[in-house]
C-alpha atoms as a PDB file:
ATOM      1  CA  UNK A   1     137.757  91.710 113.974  1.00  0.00           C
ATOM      2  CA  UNK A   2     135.675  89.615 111.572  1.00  0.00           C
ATOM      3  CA  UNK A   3     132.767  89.461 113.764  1.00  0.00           C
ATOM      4  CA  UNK A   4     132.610  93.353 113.964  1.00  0.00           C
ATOM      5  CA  UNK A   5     132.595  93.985 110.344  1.00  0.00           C
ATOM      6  CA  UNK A   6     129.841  91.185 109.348  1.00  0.00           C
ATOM      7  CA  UNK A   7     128.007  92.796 112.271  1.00  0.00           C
ATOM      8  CA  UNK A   8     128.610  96.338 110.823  1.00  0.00           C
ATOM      9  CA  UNK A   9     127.435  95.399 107.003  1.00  0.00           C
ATOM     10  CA  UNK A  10     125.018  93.083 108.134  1.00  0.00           C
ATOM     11  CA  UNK A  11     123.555  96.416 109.597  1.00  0.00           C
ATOM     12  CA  UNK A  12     124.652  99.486 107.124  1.00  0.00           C
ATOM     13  CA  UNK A  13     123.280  96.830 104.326  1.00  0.00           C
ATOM     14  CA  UNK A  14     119.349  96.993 105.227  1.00  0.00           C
ATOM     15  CA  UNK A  15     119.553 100.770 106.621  1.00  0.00           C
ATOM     16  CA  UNK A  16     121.353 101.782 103.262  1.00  0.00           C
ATOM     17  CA  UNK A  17     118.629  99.845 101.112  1.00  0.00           C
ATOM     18  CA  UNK A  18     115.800 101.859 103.336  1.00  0.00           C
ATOM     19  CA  UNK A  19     117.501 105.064 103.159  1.00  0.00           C
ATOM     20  CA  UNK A  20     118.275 104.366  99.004  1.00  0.00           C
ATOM     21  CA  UNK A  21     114.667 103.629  98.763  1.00  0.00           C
ATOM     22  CA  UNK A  22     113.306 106.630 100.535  1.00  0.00           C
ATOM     23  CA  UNK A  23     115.912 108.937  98.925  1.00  0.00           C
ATOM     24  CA  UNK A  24     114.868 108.006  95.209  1.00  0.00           C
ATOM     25  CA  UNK A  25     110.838 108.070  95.798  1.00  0.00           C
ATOM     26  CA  UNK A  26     111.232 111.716  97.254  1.00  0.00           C
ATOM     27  CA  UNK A  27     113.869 112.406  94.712  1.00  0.00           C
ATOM     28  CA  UNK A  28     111.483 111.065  91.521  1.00  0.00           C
ATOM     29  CA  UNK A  29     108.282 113.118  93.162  1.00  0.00           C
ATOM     30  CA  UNK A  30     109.733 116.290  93.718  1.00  0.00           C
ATOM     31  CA  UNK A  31     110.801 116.536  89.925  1.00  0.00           C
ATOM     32  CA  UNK A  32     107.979 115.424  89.031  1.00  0.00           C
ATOM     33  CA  UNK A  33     105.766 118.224  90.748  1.00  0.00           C
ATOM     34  CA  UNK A  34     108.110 120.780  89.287  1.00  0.00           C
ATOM     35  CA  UNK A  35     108.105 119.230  85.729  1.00  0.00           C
ATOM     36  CA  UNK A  36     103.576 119.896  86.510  1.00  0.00           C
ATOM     37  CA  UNK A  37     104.358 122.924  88.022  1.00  0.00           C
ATOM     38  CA  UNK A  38     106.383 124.286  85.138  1.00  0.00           C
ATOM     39  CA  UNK A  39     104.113 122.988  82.579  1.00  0.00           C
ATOM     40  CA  UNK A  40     100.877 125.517  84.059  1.00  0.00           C
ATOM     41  CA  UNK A  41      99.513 122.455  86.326  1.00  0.00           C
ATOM     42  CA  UNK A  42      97.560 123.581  89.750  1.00  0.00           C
ATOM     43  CA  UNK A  43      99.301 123.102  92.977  1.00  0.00           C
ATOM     44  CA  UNK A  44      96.222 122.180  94.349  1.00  0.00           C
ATOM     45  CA  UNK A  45      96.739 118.612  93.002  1.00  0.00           C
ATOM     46  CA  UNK A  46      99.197 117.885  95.717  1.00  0.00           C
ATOM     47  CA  UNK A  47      97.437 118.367  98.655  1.00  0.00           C
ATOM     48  CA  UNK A  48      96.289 114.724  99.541  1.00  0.00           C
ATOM     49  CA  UNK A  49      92.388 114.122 100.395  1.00  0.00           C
ATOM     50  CA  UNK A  50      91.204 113.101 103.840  1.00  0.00           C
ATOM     51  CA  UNK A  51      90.424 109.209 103.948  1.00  0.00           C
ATOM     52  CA  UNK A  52      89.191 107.919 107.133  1.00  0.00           C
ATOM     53  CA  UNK A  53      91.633 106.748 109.297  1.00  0.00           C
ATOM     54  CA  UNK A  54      90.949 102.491 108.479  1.00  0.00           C
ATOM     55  CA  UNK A  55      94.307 101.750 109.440  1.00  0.00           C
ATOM     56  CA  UNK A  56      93.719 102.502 112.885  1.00  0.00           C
ATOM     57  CA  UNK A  57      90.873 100.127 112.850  1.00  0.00           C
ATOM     58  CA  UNK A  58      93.139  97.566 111.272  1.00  0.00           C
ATOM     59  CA  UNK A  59      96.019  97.767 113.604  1.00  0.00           C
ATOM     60  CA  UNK A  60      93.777  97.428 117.029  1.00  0.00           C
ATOM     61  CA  UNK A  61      91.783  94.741 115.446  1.00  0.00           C
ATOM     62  CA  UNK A  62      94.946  93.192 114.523  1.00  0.00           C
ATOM     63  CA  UNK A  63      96.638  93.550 118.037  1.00  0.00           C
ATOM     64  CA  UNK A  64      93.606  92.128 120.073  1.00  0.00           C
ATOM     65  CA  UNK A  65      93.532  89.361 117.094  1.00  0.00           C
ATOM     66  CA  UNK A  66      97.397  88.312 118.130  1.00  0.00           C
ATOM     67  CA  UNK A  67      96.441  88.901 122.103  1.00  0.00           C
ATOM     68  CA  UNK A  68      93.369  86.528 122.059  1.00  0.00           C
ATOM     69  CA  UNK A  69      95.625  84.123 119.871  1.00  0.00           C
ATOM     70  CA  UNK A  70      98.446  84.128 122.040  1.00  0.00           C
ATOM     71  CA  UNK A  71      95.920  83.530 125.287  1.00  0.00           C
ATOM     72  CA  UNK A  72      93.575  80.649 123.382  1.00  0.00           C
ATOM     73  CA  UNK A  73      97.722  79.522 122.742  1.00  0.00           C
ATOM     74  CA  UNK A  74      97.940  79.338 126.613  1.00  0.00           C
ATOM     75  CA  UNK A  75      95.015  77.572 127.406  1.00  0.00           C
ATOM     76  CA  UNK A  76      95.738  74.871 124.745  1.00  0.00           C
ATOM     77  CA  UNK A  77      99.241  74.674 126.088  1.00  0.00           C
ATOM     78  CA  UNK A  78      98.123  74.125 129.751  1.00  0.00           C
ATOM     79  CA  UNK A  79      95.285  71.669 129.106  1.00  0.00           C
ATOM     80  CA  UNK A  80      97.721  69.209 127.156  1.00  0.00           C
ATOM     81  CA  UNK A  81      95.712  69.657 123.796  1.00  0.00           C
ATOM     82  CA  UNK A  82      98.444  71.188 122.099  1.00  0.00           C
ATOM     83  CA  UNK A  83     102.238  71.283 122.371  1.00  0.00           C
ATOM     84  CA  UNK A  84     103.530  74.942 123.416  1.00  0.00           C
ATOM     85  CA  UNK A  85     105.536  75.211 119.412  1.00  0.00           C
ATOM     86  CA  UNK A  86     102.515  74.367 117.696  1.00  0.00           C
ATOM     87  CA  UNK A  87      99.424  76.092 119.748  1.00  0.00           C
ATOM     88  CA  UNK A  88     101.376  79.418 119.638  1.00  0.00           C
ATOM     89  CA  UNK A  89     101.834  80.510 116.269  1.00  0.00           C
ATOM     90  CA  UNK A  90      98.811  78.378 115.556  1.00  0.00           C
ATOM     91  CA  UNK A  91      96.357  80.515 117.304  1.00  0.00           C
ATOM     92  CA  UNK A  92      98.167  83.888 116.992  1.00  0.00           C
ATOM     93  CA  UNK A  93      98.051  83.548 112.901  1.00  0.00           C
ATOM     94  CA  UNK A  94      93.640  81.959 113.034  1.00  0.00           C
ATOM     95  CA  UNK A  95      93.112  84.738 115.573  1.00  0.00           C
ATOM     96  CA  UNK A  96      95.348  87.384 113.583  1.00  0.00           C
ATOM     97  CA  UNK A  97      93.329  86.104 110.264  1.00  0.00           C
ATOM     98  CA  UNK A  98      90.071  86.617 111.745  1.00  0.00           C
ATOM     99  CA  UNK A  99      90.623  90.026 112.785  1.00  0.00           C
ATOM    100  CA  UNK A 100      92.186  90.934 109.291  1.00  0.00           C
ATOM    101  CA  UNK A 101      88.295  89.624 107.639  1.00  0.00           C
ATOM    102  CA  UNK A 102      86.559  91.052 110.492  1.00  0.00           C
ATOM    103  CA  UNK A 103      88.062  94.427 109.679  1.00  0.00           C
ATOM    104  CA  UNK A 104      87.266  93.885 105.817  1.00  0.00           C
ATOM    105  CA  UNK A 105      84.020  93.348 106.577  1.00  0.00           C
ATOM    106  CA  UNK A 106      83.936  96.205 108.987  1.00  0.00           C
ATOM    107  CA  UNK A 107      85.783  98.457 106.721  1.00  0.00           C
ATOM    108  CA  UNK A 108      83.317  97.584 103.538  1.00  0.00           C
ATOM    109  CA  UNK A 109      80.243  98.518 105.941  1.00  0.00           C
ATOM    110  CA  UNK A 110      81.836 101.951 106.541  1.00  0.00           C
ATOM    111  CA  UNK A 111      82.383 102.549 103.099  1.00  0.00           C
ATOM    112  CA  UNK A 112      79.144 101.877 102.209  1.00  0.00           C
ATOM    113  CA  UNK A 113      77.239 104.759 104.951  1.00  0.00           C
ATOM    114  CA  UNK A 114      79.462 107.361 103.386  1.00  0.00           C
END
């Protein structure tokens, strides 16, 4: 009986933090648009602006930076370089780094033509 209620708080603990969390930020912005609204303010500050869509970018380089990390893993593993604990997470966090500064870079570029 324990078990089931540290397994049931252990869950309703981090969902009712999220859903707190969520509940309050909507909760502070909506009465704050009708405290600008009441006071003469343009709706029109509300609507967001378009942004390019960087994160995108971000997540793919970020996924083919853990894919090439967890094969260079592999091949470290299988040629007796590395042991199979440390040539993992090794190479999936360099290969996960590099993509994060390669998308800087990539990202700064962008910014720069617009």
């Amino acid at each position: 009986m324990d078990d089931i209620l540290i397994t049931f708080f252990s869950l309703l603990i981090p969902f009712g933090t999220i859903f707190g969390i969520t509940y309050i930020y909507f909760f502070i912005r909506h009465k704050e648009r009708l405290a600008l609204l009441e006071k003469g303010m343009d709706a029109k500050i509300f609507q967001a602006v378009r942004k390019p869509l960087y994160i995108l970018l971000k997540l793919g380089l970020l996924f083919i930076g853990v894919a090439v990390g967890i094969l260079v893993g592999n091949i470290l593993k299988v040629t007796k370089v590395m042991e199979a604990e440390v040539a993992y997470p090794s190479m999936i966090f360099l290969f996960v780094g590099i993509a994060l500064v390669l998308t800087y870079f990539i990202e700064k570029k962008l910014k720069k033509k617009e």
